[in-house]
Protein backbone atom coordinates (compact mmCIF):
# COMPACT_ATOMS: atom_id res chain seq x y z
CA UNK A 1 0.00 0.00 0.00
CA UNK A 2 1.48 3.50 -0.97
CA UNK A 3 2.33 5.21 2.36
CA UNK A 4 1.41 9.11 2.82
CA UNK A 5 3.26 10.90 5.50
CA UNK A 6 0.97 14.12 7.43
CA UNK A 7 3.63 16.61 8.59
CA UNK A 8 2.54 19.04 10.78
CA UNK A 9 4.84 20.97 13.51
CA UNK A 10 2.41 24.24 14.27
CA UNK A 11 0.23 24.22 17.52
CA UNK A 12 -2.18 26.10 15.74
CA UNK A 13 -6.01 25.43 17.05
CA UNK A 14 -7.11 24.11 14.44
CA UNK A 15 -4.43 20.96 14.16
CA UNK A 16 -6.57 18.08 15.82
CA UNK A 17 -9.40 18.62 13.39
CA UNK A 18 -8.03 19.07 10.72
CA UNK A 19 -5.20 15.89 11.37
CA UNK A 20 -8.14 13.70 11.98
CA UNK A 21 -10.13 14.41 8.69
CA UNK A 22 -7.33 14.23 6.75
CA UNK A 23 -6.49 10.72 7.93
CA UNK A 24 -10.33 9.50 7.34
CA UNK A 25 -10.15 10.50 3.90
CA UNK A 26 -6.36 9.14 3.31
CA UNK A 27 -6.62 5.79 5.55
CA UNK A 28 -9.05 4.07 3.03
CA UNK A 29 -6.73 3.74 0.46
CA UNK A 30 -3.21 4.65 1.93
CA UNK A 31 -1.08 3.67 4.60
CA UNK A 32 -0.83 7.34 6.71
CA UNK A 33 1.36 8.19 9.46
CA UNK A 34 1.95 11.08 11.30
CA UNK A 35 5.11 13.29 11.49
CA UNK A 36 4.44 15.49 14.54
CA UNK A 37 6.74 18.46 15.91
CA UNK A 38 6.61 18.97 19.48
CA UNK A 39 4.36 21.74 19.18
CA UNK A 40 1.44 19.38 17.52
CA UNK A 41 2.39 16.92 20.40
CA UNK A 42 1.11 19.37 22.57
CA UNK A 43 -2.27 19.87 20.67
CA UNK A 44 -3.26 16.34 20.14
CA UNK A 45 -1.12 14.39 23.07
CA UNK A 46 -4.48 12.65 24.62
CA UNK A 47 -5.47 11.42 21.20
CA UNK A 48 -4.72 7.80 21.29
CA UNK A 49 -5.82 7.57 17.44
CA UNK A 50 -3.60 9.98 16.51
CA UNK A 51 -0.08 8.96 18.37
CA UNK A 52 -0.25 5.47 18.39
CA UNK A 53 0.78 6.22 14.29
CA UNK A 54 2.86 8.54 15.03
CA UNK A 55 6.32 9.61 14.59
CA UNK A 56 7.49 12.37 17.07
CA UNK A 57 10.06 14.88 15.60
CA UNK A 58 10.84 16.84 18.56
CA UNK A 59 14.34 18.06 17.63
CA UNK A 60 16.40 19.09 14.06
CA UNK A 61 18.24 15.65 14.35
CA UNK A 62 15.13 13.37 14.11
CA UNK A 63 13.78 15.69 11.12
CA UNK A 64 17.02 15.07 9.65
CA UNK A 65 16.74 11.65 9.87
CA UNK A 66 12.98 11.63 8.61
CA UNK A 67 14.61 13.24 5.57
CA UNK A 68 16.70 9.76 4.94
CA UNK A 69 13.27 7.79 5.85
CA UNK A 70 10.93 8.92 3.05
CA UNK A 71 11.27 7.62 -0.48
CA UNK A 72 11.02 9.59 -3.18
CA UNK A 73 7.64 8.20 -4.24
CA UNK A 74 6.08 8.60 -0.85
CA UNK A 75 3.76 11.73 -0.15
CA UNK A 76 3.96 13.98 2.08
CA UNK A 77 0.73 16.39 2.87
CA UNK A 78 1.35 19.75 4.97
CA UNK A 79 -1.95 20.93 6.67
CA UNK A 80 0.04 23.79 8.27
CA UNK A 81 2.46 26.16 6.68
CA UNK A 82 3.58 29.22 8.54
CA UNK A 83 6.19 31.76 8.75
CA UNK A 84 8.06 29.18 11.41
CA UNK A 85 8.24 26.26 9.45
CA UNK A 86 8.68 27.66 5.78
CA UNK A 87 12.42 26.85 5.70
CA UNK A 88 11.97 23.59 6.79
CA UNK A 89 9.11 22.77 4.31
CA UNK A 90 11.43 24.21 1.42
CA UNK A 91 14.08 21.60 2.71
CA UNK A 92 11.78 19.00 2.47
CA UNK A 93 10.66 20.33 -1.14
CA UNK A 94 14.11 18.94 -1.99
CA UNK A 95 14.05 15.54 -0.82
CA UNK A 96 10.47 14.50 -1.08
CA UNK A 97 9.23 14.61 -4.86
CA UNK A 98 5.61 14.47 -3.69
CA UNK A 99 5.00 17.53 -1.33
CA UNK A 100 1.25 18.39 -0.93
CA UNK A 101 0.44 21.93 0.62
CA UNK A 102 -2.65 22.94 2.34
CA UNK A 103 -3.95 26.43 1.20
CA UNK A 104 -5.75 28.35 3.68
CA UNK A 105 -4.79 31.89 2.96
CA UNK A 106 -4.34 32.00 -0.87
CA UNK A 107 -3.00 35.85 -0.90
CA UNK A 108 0.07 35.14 1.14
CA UNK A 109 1.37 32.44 -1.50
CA UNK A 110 0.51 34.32 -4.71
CA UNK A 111 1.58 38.08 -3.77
CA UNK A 112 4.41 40.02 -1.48
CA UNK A 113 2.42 41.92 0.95
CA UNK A 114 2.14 45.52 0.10
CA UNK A 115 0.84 46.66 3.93
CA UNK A 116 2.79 48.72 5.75
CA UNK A 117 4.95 47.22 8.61
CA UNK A 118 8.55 47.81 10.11
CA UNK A 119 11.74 46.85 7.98
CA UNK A 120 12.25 43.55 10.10
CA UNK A 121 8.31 42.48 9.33
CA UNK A 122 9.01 43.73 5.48
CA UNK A 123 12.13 41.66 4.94
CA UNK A 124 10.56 38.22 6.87
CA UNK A 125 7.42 38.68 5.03
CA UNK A 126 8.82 39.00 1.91
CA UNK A 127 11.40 35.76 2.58
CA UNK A 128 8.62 33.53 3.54
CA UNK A 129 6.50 34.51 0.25
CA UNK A 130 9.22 34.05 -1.77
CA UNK A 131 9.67 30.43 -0.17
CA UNK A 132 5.60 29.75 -0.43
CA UNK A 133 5.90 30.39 -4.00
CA UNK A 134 8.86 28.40 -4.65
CA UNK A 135 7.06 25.68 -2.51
CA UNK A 136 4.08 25.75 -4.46
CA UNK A 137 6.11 25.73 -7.95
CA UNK A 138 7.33 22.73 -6.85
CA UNK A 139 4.29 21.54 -5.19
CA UNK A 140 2.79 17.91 -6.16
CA UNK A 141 -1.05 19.22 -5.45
CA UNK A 142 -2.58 21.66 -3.48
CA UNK A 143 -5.49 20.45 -0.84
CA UNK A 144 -7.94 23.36 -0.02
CA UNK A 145 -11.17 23.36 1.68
CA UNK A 146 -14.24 24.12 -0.65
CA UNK A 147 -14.48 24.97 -4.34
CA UNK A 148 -14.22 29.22 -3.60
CA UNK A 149 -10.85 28.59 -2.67
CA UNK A 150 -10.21 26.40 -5.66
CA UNK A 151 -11.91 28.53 -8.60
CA UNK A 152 -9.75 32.11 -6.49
CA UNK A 153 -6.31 29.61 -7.25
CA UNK A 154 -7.42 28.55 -10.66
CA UNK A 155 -8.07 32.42 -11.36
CA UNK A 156 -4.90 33.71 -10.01
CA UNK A 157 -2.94 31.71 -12.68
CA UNK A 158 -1.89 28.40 -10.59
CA UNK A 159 -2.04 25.26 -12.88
CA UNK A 160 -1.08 22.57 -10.42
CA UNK A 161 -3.53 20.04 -9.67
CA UNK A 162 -6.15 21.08 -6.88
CA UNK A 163 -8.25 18.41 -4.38
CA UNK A 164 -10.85 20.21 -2.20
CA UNK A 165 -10.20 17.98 1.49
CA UNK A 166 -13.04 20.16 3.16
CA UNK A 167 -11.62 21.21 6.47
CA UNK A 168 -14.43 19.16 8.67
CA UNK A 169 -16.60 16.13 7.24
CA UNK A 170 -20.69 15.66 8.07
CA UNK A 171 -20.45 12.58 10.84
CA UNK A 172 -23.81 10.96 11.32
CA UNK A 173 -21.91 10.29 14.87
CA UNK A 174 -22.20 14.19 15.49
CA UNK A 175 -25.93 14.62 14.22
CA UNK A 176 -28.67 15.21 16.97
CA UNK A 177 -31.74 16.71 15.88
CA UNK A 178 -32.90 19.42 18.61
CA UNK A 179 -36.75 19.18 18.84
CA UNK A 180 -37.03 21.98 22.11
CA UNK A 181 -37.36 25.14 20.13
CA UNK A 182 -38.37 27.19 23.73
CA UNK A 183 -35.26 29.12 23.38
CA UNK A 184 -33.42 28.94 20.40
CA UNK A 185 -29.39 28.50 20.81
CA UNK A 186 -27.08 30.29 17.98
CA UNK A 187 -23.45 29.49 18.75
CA UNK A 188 -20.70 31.04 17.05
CA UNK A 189 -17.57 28.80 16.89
CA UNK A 190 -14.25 29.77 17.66
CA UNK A 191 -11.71 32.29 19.35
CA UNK A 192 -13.33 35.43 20.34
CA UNK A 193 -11.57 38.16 18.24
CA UNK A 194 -12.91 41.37 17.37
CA UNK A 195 -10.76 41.60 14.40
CA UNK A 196 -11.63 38.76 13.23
CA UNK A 197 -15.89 38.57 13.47
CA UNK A 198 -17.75 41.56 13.68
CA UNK A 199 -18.94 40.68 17.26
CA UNK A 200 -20.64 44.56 17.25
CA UNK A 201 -22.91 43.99 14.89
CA UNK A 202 -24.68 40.72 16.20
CA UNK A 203 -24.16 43.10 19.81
CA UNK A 204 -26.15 45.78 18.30
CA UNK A 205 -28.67 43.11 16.60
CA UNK A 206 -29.52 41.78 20.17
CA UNK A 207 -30.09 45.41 21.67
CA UNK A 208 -32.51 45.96 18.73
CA UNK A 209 -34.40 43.20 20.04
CA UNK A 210 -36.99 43.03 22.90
CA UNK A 211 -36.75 41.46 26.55
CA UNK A 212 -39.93 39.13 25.14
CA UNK A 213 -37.42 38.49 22.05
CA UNK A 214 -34.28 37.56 24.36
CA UNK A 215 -36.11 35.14 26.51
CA UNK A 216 -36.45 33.07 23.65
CA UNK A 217 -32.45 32.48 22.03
CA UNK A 218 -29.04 32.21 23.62
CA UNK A 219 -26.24 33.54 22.03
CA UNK A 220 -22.71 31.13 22.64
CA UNK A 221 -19.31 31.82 21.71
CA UNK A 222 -17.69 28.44 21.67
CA UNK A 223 -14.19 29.90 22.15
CA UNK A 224 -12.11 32.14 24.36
CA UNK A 225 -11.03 36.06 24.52
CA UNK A 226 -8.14 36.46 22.69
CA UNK A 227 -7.23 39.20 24.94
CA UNK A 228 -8.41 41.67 27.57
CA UNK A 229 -9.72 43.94 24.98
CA UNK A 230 -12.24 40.86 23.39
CA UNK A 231 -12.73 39.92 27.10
CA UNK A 232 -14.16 43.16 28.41
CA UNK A 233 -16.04 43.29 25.25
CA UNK A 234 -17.86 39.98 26.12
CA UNK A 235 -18.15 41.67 29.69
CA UNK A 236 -19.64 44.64 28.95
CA UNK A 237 -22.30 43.03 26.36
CA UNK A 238 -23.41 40.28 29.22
CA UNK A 239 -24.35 43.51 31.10
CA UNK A 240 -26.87 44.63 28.26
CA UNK A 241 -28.49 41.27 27.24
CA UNK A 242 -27.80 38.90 30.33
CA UNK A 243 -28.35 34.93 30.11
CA UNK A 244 -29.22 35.60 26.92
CA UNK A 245 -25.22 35.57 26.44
CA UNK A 246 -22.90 32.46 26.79
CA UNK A 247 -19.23 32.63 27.13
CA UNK A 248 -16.31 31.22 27.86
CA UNK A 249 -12.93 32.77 29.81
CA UNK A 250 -10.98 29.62 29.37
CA UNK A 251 -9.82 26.86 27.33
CA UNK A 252 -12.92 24.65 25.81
CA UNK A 253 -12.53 20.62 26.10
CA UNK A 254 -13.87 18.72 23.17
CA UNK A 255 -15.74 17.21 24.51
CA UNK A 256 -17.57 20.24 26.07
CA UNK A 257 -17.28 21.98 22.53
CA UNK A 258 -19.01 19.26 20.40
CA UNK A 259 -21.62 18.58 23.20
CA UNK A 260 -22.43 22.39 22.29
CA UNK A 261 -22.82 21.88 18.75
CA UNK A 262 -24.82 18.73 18.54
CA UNK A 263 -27.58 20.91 20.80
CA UNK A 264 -27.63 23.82 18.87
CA UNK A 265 -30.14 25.14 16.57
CA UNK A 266 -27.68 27.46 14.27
CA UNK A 267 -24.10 27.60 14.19
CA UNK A 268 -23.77 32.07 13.12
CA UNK A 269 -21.00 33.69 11.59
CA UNK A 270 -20.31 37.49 11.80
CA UNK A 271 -16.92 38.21 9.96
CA UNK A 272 -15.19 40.77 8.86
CA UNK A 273 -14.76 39.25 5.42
CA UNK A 274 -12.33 41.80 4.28
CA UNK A 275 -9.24 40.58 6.81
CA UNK A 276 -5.83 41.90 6.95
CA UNK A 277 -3.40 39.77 9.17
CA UNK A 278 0.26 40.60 9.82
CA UNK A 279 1.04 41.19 6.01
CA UNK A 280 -1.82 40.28 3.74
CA UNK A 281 -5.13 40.98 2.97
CA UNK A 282 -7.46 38.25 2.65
CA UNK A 283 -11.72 37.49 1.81
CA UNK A 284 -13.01 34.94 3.86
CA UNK A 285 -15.03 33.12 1.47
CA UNK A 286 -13.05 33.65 -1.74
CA UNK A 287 -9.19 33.61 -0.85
CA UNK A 288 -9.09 32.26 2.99
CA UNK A 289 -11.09 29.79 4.41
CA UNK A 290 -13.00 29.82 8.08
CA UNK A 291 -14.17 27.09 10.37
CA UNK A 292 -17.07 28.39 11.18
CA UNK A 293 -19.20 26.86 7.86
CA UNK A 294 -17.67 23.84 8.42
CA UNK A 295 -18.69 23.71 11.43
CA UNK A 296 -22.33 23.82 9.91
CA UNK A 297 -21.38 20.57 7.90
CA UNK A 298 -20.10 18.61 10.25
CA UNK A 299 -22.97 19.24 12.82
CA UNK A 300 -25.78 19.43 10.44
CA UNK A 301 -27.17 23.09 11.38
CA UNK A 302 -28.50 25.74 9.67
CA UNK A 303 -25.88 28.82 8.50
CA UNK A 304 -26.50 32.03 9.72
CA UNK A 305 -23.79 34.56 8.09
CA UNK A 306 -22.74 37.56 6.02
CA UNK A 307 -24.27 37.68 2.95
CA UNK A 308 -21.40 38.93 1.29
CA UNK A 309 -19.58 35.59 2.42
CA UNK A 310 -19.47 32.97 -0.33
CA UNK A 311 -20.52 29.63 1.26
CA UNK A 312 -20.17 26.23 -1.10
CA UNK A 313 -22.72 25.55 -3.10
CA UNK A 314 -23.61 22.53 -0.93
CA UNK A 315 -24.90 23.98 1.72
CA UNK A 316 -26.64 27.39 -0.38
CA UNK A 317 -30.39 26.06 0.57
CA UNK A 318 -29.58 25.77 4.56
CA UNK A 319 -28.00 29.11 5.01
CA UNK A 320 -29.42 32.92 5.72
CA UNK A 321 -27.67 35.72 4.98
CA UNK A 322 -27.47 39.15 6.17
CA UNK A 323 -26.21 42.17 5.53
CA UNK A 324 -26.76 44.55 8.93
CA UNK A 325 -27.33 44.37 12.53
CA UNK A 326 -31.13 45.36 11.23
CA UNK A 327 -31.71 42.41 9.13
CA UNK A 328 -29.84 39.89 11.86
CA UNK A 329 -32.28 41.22 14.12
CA UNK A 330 -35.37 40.49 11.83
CA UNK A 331 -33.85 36.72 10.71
CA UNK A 332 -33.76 35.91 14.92
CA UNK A 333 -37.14 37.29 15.30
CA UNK A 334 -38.63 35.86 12.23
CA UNK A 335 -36.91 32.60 13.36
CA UNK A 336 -38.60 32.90 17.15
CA UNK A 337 -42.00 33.69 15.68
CA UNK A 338 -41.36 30.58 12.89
CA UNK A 339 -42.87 26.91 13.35
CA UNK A 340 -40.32 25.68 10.08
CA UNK A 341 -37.61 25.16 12.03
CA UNK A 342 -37.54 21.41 11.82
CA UNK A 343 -38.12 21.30 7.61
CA UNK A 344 -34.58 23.74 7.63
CA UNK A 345 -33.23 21.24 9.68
CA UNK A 346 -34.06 18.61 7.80
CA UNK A 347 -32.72 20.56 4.43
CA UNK A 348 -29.39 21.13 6.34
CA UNK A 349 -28.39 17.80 7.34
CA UNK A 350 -29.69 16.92 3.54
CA UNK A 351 -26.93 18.96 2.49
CA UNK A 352 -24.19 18.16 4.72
CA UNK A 353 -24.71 14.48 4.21
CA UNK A 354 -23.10 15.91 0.63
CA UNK A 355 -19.77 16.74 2.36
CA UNK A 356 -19.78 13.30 3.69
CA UNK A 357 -16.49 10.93 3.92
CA UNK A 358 -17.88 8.33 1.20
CA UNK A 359 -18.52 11.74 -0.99
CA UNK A 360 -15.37 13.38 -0.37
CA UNK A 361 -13.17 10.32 -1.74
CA UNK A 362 -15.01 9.63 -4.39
CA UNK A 363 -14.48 13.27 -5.66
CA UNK A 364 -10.63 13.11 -5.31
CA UNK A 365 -8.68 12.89 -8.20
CA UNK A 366 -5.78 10.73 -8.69
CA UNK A 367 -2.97 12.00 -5.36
């Protein structure tokens, strides 16, 4: 059996997830072991399904020898690639002939980042793009997570061969159909970060509504503060709207975080789809992809978000858009007043069940 190596040395948040769906779709037909740094040790240490196939590469001599380990027909698949690990990924390039990158943030391979920044940012900025696009001339594939991202990389000029390996899969596991509709529960997934989701807007939505209106939803943010500032924003907007607000000051468990989920009635997104990280600017939707529909999918819920967002045309019948803190307020009001819940439901695990596992491989092409 062809063996596939998943190489992943970030601690970023999302790096359980996204390890585990990756090995579901690859396990069927490969033979797929990990190749952790010590920083995705940290992250996924009490997942027994995860390290018991696992190679540890806690120090430069063990990723050295890893280097002497692979053969050249073996592929390797990168769910991670930041400014940390670029150097070591463009090693790799050399010695591995099938390198597979995971886009997530398409601007910050294609273009050097015209924002302004200090001469040290400038000059590491510009280092790491010119490594990402060396990386992805001599890329195998590229994995991304819906067909936006694909048609953005297709338009921008790349010609390498592109598999969409969606970031979460639907699991009939996770699927719980909530029949109480008392008090409806919108959770919105995630760190809690201002600059990130326009947290003011759904803020102002729920001031526009009545005290009747707030006895009857609950808004949660499954994540935590990113800082005081988000903190004291959460603090002060408990103090207008009161148990009608859920949040959380400290890490989440998983288990805690996908016992949330499975009771919800609507997983709601509220970004700022025009984002601008360290050096690039990015769409969520078009160029850079977000958890928070995928989320919908994997749960089965109905999408709330921006209506400028472009969601995959999967899912188009089972979401609501908006475009103000006026017409959120009127799609939670119109939603408390509704008796349909259950038939939108219904039409979103419908669609989900299309971003299934079985579905997903039989769309790859040829790794």
């Amino acid at each position: 059996m062809k063996k596939i190596y998943i190489f992943e040395n970030t601690n970023a948040l999302h790096v359980e997830e996204s390890l585990e769906t990756i090995y579901s779709i690859f396990s069927i037909n490969y033979d797929v072991v990990f190749c952790l740094g010590s920083k995705a040790v940290s992250r996924v240490s009490d997942n027994v399904g995860i390290m018991k196939n696992c190679i540890v590469l806690d120090s430069y001599l063990k990723i050295i020898k890893f280097f002497r380990v692979v053969n050249g027909n073996d592929i390797v698949i990168y769910p991670t690639i930041s400014v940390r690990n670029s150097v070591i990924l463009l090693a790799l390039s050399f010695v591995v002939a099938k390198n597979v990158y995971y886009i997530r943030n398409s601007n910050s391979w294609l273009e050097y980042s015209s924002h302004k920044m200090n001469f040290f940012s400038r000059v590491l900025s510009y280092i790491t793009t010119f490594i990402k696009k060396k990386l992805l001339n001599r890329s195998h594939q590229i994995f991304v997570a819906n067909s936006n991202l694909k048609d953005y990389l297709e338009s921008r000029g790349v010609v390498k061969k592109i598999n969409i390996v969606p970031f979460k899969l639907f699991n009939q596991a996770n699927m719980h159909s909530v029949f109480d509709c008392d008090r409806f529960n919108f959770v919105i997934p995630g760190g809690i970060d201002i600059s990130k989701k326009d947290l003011q807007l759904i803020r102002t939505a729920t001031n526009m509504l009545s005290k009747e209106h707030r006895r009857r939803f609950i808004i949660t943010l499954l994540g935590r503060p990113v800082d005081k500032l988000n903190h004291d924003f959460c603090v002060h907007w408990k103090r207008e709207i009161g148990n009608s607000l859920n949040y959380y000051t400290s890490f989440i468990p998983d288990q805690e975080f996908t016992a949330v989920l499975r009771e919800s009635h609507f997983v709601l997104g509220v970004l700022n789809i025009n984002f601008q990280d360290k050096y690039n600017s990015e769409i969520y939707g078009v160029s850079k992809d977000t958890g928070i529909d995928a989320q919908a999918v994997a749960y089965g819920k109905p999408l709330i978000i921006n209506s400028e967002f472009r969601v995959a045309k999967e899912i188009e019948s089972s979401t609501m858009g908006f475009g103000n803190a006026v017409e959120l307020a009127e799609i939670i009001k119109n939603i408390i007043h509704s008796e349909n819940y259950q038939d939108l439901s219904e039409k979103s695990l419908n669609n989900s069940h299309k971003i299934s596992l079985e579905n997903i491989v039989k769309q790859l092409k040829d790794i």
